[in-house]
Protein backbone atom coordinates (compact mmCIF):
# COMPACT_ATOMS: atom_id res chain seq x y z
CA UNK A 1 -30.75 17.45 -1.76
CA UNK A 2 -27.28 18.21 -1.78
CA UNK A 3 -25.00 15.66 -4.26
CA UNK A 4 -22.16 13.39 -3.40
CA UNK A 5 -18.44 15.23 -3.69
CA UNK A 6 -15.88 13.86 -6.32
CA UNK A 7 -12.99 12.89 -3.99
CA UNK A 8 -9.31 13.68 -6.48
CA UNK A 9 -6.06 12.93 -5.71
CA UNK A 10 -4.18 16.47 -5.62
CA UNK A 11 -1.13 15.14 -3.32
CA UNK A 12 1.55 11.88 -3.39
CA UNK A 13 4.12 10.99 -1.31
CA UNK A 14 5.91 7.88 -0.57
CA UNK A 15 9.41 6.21 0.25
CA UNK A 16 10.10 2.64 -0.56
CA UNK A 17 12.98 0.08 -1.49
CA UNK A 18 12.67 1.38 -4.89
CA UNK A 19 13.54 5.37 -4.39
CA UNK A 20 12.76 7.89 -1.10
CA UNK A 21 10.20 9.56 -3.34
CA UNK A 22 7.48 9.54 -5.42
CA UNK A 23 9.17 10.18 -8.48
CA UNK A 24 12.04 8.29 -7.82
CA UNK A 25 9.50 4.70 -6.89
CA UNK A 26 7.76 5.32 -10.21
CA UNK A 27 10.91 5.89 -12.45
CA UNK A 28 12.23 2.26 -10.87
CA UNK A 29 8.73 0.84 -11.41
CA UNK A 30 8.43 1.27 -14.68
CA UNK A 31 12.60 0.51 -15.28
CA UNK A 32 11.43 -2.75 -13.81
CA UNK A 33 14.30 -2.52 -10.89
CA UNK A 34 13.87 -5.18 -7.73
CA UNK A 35 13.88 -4.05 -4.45
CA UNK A 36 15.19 -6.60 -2.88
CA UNK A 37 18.42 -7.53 -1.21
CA UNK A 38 19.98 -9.36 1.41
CA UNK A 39 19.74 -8.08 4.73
CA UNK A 40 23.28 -6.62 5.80
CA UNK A 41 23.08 -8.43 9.47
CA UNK A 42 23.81 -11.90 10.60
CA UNK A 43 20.12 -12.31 11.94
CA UNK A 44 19.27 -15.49 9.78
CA UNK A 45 22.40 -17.24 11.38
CA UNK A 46 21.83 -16.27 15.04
CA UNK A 47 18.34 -16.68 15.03
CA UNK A 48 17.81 -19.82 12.52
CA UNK A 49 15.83 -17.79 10.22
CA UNK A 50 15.71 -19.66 7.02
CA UNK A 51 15.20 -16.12 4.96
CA UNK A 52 18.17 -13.63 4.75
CA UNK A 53 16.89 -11.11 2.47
CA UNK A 54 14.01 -8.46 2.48
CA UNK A 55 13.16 -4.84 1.02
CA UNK A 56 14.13 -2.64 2.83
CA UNK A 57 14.19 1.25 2.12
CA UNK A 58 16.63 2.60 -0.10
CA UNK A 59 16.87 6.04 1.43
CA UNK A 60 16.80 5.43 4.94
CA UNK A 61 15.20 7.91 7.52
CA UNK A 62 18.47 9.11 8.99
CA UNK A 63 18.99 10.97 5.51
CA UNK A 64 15.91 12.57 5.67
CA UNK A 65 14.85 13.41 8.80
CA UNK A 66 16.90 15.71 11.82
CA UNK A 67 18.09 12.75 14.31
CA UNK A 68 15.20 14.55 17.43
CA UNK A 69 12.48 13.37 15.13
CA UNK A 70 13.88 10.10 14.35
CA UNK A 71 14.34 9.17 18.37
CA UNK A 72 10.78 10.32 19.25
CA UNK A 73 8.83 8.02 16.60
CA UNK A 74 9.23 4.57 15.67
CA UNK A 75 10.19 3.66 12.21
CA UNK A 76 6.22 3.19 10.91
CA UNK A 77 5.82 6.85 12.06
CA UNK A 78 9.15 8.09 10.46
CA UNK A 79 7.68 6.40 7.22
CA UNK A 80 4.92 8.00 7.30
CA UNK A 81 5.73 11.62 8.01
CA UNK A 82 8.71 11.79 5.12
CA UNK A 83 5.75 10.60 3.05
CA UNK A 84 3.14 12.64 4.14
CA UNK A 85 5.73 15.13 4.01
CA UNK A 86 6.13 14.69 0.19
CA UNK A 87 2.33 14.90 -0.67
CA UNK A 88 1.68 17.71 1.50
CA UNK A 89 3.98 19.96 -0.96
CA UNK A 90 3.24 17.69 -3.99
CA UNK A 91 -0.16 18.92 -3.05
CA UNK A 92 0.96 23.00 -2.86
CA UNK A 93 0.51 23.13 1.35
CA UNK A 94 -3.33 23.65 1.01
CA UNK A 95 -4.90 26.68 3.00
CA UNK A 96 -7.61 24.66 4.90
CA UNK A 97 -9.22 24.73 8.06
CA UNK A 98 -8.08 22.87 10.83
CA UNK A 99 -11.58 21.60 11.40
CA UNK A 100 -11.91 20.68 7.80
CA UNK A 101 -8.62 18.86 7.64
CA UNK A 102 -8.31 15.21 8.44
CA UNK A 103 -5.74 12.32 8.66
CA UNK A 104 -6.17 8.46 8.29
CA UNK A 105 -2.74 6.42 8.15
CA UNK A 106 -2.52 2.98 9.13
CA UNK A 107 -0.46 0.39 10.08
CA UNK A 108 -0.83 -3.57 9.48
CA UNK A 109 1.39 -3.98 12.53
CA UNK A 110 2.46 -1.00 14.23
CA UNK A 111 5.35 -0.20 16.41
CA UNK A 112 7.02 -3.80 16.39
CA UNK A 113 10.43 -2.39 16.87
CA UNK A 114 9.62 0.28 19.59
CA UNK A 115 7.77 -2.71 21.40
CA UNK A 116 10.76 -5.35 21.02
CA UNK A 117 12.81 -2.96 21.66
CA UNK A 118 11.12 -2.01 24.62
CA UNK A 119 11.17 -5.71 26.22
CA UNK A 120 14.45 -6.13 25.63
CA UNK A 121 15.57 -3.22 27.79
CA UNK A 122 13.26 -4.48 30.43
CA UNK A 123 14.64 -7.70 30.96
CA UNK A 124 18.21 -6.63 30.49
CA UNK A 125 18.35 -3.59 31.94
CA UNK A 126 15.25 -3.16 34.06
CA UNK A 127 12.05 -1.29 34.32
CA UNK A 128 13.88 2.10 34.90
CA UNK A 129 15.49 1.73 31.36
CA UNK A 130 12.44 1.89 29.65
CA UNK A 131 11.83 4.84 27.88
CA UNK A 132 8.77 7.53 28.74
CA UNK A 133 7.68 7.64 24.86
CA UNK A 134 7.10 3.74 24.31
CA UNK A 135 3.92 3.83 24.54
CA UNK A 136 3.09 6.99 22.08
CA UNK A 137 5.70 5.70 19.92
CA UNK A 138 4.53 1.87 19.69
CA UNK A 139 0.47 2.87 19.19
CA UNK A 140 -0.43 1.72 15.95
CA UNK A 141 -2.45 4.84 15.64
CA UNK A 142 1.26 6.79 16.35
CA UNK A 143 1.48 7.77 11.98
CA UNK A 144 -1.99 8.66 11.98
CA UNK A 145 -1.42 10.80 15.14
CA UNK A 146 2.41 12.48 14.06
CA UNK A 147 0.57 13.41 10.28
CA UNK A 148 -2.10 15.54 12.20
CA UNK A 149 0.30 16.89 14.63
CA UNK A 150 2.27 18.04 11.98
CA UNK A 151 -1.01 19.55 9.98
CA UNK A 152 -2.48 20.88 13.01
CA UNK A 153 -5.42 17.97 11.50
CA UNK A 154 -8.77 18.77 13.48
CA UNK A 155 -11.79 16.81 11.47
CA UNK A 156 -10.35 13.41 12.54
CA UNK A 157 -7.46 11.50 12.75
CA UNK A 158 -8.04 7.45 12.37
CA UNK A 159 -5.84 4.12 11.81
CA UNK A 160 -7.88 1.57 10.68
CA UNK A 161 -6.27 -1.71 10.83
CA UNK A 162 -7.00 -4.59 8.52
CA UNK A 163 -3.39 -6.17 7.99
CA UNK A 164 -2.40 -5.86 4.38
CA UNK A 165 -5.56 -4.11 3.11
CA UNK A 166 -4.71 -1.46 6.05
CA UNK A 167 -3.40 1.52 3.60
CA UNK A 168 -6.40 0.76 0.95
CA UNK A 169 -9.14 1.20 3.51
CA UNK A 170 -7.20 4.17 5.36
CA UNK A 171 -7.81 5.91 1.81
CA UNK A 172 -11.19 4.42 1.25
CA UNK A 173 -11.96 5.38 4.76
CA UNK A 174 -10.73 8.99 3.77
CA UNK A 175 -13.16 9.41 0.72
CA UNK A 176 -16.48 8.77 3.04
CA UNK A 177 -15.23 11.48 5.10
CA UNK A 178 -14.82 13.92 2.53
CA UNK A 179 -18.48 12.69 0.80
CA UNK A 180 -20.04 12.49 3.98
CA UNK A 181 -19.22 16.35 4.97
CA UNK A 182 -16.79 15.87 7.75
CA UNK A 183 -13.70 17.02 5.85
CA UNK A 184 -12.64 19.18 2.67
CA UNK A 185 -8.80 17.72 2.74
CA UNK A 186 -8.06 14.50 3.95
CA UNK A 187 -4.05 13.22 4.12
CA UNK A 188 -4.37 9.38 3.98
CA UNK A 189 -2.92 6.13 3.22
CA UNK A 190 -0.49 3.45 4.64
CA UNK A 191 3.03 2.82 6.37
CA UNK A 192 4.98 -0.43 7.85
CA UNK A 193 8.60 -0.71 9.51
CA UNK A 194 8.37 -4.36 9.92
CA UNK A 195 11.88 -5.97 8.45
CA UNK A 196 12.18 -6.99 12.49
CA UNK A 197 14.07 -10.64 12.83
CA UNK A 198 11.11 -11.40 14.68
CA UNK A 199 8.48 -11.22 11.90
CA UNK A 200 10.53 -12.54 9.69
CA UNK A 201 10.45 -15.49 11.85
CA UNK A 202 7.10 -15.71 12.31
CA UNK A 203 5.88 -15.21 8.59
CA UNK A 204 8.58 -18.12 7.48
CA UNK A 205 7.53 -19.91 10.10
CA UNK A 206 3.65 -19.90 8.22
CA UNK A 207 5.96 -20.79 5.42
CA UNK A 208 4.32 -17.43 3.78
CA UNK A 209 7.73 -16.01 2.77
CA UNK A 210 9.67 -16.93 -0.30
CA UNK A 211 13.42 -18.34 0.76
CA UNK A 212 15.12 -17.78 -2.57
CA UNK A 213 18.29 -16.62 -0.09
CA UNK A 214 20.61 -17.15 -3.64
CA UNK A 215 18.26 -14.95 -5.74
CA UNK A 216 16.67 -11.92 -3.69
CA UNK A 217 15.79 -9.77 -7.00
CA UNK A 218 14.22 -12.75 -8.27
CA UNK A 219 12.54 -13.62 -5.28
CA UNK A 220 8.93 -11.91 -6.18
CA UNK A 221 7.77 -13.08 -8.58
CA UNK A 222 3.37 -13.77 -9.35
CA UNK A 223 2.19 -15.88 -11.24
CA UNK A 224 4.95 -17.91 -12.06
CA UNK A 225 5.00 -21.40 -11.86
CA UNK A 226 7.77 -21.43 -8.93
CA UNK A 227 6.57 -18.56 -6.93
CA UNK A 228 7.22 -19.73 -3.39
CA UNK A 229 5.85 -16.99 -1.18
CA UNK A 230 6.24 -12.90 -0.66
CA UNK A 231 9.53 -10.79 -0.21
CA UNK A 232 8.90 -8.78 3.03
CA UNK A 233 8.61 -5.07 2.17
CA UNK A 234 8.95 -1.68 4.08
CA UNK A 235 7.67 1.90 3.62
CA UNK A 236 5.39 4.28 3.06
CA UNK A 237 2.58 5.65 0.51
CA UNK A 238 0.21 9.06 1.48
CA UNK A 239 -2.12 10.62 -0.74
CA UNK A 240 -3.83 13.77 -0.16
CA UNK A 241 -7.49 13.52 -1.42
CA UNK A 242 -9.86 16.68 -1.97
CA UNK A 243 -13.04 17.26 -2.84
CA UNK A 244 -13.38 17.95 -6.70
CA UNK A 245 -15.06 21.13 -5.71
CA UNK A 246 -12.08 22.45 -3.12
CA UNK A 247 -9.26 21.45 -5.17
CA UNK A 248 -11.04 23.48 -8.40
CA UNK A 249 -11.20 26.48 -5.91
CA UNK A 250 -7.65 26.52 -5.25
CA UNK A 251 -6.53 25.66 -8.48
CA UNK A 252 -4.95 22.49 -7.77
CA UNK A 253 -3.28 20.11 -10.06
CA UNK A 254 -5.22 16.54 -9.63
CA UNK A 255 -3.98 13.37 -10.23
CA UNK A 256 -6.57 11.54 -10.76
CA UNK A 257 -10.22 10.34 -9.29
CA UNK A 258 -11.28 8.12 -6.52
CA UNK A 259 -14.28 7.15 -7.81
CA UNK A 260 -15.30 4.14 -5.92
CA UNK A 261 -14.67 2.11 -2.93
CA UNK A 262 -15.38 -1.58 -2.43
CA UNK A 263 -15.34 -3.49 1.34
CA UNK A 264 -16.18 -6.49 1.83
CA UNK A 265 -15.27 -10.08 4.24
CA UNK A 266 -14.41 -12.96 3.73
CA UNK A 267 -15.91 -14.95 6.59
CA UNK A 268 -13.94 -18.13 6.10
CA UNK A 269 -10.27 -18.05 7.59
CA UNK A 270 -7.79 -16.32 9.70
CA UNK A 271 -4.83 -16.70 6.71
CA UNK A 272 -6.27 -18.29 3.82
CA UNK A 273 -8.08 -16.33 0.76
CA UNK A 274 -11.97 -17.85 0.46
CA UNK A 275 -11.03 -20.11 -2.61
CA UNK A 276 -14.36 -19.14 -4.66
CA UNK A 277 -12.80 -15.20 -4.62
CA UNK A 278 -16.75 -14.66 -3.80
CA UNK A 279 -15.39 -11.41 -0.94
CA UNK A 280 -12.96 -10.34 -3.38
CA UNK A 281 -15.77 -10.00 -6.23
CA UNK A 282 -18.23 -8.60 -4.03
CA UNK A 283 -15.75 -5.87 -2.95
CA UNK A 284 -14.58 -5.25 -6.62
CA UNK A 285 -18.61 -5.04 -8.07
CA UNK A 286 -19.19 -3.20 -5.27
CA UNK A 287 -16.61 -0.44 -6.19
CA UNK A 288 -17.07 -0.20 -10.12
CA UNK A 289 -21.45 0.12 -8.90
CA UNK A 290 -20.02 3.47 -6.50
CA UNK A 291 -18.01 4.58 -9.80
CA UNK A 292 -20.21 3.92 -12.45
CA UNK A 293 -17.73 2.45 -14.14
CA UNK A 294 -18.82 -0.43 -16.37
CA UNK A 295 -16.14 -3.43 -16.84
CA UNK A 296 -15.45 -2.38 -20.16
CA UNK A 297 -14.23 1.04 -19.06
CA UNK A 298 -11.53 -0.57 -16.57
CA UNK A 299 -7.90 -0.95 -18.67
CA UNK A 300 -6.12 -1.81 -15.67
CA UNK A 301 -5.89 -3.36 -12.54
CA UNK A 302 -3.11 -3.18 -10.04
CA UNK A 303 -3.18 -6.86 -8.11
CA UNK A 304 -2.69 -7.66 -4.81
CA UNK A 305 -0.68 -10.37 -5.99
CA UNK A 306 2.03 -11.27 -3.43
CA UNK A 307 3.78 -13.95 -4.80
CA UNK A 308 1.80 -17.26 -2.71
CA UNK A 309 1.08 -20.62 -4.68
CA UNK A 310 -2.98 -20.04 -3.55
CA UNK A 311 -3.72 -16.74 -3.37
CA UNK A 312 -2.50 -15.17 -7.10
CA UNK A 313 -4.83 -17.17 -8.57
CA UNK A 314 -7.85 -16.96 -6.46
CA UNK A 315 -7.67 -12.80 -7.07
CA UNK A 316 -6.89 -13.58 -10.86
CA UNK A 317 -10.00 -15.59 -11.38
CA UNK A 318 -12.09 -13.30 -9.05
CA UNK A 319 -11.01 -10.72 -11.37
CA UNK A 320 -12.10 -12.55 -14.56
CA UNK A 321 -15.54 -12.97 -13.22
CA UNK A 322 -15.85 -9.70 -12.39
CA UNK A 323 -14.53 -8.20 -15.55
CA UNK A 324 -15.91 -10.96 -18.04
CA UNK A 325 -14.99 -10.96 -21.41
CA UNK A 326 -13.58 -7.24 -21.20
CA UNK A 327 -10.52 -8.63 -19.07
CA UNK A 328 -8.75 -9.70 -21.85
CA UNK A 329 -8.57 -5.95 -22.67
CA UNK A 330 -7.15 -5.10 -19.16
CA UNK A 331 -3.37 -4.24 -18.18
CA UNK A 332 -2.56 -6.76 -14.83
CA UNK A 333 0.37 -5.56 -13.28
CA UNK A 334 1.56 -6.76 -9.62
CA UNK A 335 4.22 -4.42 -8.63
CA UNK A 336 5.08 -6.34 -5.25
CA UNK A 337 7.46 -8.34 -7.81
CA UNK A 338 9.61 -5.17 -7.02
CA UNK A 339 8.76 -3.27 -4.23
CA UNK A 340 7.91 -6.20 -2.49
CA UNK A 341 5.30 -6.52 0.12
CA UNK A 342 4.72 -3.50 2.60
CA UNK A 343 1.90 -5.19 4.47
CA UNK A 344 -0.18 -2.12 5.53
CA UNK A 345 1.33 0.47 3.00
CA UNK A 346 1.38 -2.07 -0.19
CA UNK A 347 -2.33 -0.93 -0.86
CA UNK A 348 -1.80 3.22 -0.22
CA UNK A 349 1.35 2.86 -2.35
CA UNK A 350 -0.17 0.66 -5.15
CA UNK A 351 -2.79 3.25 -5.08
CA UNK A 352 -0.31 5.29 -5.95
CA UNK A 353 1.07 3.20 -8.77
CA UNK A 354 -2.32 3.07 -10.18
CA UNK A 355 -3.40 6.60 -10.44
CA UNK A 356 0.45 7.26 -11.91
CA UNK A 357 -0.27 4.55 -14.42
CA UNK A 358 -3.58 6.22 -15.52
CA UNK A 359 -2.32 9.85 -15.25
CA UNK A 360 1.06 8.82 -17.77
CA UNK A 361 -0.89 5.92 -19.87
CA UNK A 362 1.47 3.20 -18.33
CA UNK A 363 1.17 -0.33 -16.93
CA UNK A 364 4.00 -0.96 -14.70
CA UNK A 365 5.43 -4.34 -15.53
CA UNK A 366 5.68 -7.38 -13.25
CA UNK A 367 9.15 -8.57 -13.22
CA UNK A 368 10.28 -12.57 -12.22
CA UNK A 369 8.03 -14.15 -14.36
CA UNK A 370 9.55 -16.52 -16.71
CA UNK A 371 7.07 -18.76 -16.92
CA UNK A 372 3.71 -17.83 -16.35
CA UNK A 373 1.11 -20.09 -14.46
CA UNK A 374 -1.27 -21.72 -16.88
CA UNK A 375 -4.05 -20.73 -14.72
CA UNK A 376 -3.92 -17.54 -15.49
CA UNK A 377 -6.88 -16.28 -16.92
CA UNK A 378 -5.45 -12.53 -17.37
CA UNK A 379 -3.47 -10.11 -19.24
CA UNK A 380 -0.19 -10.22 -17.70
CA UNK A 381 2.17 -7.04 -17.98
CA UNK A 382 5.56 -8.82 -18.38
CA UNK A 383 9.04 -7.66 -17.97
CA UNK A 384 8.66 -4.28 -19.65
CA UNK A 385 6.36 -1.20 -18.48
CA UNK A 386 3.22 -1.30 -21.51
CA UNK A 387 1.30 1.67 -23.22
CA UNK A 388 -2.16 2.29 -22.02
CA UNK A 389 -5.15 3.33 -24.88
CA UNK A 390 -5.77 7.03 -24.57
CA UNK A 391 -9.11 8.40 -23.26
CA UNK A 392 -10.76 8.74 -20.31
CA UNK A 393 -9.41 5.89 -18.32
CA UNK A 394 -10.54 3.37 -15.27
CA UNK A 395 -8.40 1.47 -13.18
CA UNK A 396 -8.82 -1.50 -9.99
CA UNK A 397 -6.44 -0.92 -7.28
CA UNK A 398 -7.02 -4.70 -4.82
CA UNK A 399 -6.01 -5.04 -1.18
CA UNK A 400 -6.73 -7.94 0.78
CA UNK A 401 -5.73 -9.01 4.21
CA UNK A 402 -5.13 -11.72 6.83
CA UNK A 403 -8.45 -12.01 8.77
CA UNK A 404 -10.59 -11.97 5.07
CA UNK A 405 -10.48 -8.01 4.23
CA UNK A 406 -10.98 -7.14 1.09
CA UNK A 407 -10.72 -3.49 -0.73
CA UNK A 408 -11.00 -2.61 -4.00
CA UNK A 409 -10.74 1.12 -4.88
CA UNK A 410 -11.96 2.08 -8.47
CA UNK A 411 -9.70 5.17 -9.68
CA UNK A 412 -10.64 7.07 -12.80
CA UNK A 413 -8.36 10.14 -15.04
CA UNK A 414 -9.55 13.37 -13.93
């Protein structure tokens, strides 16, 4: 009988309001440094959107990639490919098999502009206007699809979709294929282009976004006492996972460990969190059993957090119960306070944030919070970046989504 394969993180790659790489993100993480900023276009006036600001990339694609590339993909897929980009090389280019090589990206929403975009020519300009790539280009699976074009990807290529848990479970999703045989390298994790007037309308309209229009910076900010709703984010995060046994052959630097993966649902609401947390424990548990990892192992957990009056403190208590007394020994940082929230790549590129925060021994802070919620039943990392105990090291990454998804992925120090 043939045992399970460690899956290890040998690859990251990301761009995000915070830098166009990985190195970049982290360096502004741990400065602290907002995202956020008001939107350079007069969409809130013509369009009565009662939010003007947003995070939007700071390196946009045009810098990156050759303009060919940029007309043939929609933003998502642009996203993803400079990030996949990144990790590939962060990674060293591994020599593997087409047939052992797979890709899972996802999107929470897809090709939003392409498809606006796409109506909009059609009723101004007619059905012959339209271009020939809208389709290819406004497929949600269109990341997942350009990442194994570019890898020549045989073993699978997939886009899960489960709105803001999307990028988690793309990288969860990643790990069974790598344990279950089907693939030795696996490029995964999570993209969204979605700073569209339209879903901005539509999110304010569920009165889910924060309108601090005199304070974008300050905007984000969980667990305080006046959050008021989530920052719309933008980007990208990709990993590229290994087996423990394929990245040793090579001699590849890891990362860290993806040691266990946690699904569960909700069953309650479209929108709302289940108030007892009960989905979001089961899915945590069920991750630290995969791992091995007792609760007093875990020194940090990266929160969903986004910001919204109900849901911080559901995931905070659900966090407590699963971690008992050892919580008060745990790091809780939400790093949407900066980056904002990327929808379906805040859980790849949190996953990123957490295996950087193991691999250099640092919390990344959680900026806004002047006064924290007297609910809170957790060790808040405030204002500053904080020192993590030496040692072999566990850490929570949560993701949770519209529609009651829940994914918690367990990461360990190599």
């Amino acid at each position: 009988m043939t045992s399970t394969p460690d899956v290890v993180i040998t690859g990251l790659g990301a761009t995000t309001p915070l830098g166009g790489d990985v190195a970049s993100t982290w360096a502004a993480a741990r400065a602290g440094e907002s995202g956020a900023r008001t939107l350079e276009n007069d969409w809130a006036q013509t369009y009565e959107i009662p939010v003007s600001f947003a995070a939007q990339l700071k390196v946009p694609p045009a810098e990156v990639l050759p303009r060919p590339e940029i007309k043939r993909m929609d933003p998502s897929a642009q996203y993803a490919v400079i990030a996949a980009r990144e990790a590939w090389a962060d990674a060293g280019a591994p020599d593997v098999e087409p047939e052992r090589l797979g890709a899972v990206v996802s999107s929470g929403i897809g090709g939003i502009w392409t498809t606006l975009d796409a109506w909009d020519t059609l009723r101004e300009k007619g059905a012959r206007r339209v271009l020939p790539m809208t389709v290819p280009m406004l497929m949600p699976n269109s990341p997942a699809a350009y990442v194994e074009l570019e890898l020549g990807a045989r073993a699978g290529a997939h886009a899960l979709v489960s709105a803001c848990a999307s990028g988690a479970e793309a990288i969860g999703y990643a790990v069974e294929m790598i344990r279950s045989g089907r693939a030795d390298v696996v490029v995964a994790g999570g993209t969204e282009a979605a700073i569209h007037p339209m879903p901005i309308a539509a999110f304010a309209a569920s009165r889910t976004l924060s309108t601090r229009n005199d304070d974008p910076a300050g905007a984000s900010r969980p667990y305080d006492v006046s959050r008021d709703g989530f920052v719309l984010g933008e980007g990208a995060g990709i990993v590229v996972l290994e087996s423990a046994e394929h990245a040793a052959a090579r001699g590849a630097t890891v990362h860290g460990r993806i040691a266990g993966v946690g699904l569960s649902s909700d069953g309650y609401h479209m929108t709302s969190p289940e108030p007892s947390g009960r989905g979001q424990i089961a899915a945590m548990r069920a991750a630290l059993e995969q791992a091995d990892v007792a609760a007093a192992d875990v020194v940090h957990v990266n929160a969903h957090a986004t910001s919204t009056v109900v849901g911080d403190l559901i995931e905070a208590r659900s966090v407590r119960e699963v971690l008992g007394a050892d919580a008060d020994h745990v790091a809780l940082s939400a790093t949407k306070s900066m980056t904002g929230h990327l929808l379906g790549g805040a859980g790849a590129l949190e996953t990123i944030f957490t295996v950087l925060a193991l691999r250099d021994r640092t919390a990344p802070p959680t900026i806004n919070v002047d006064e924290p919620d007297p609910e809170l039943v957790l060790d808040l990392v405030r204002g500053e970046a904080r020192t993590l105990r030496d040692g072999s090291l566990a850490a929570i990454n949560n993701s949770f989504g519209f529609g009651g998804h829940n994914v918690a992925l367990v990461l360990t120090t190599p």
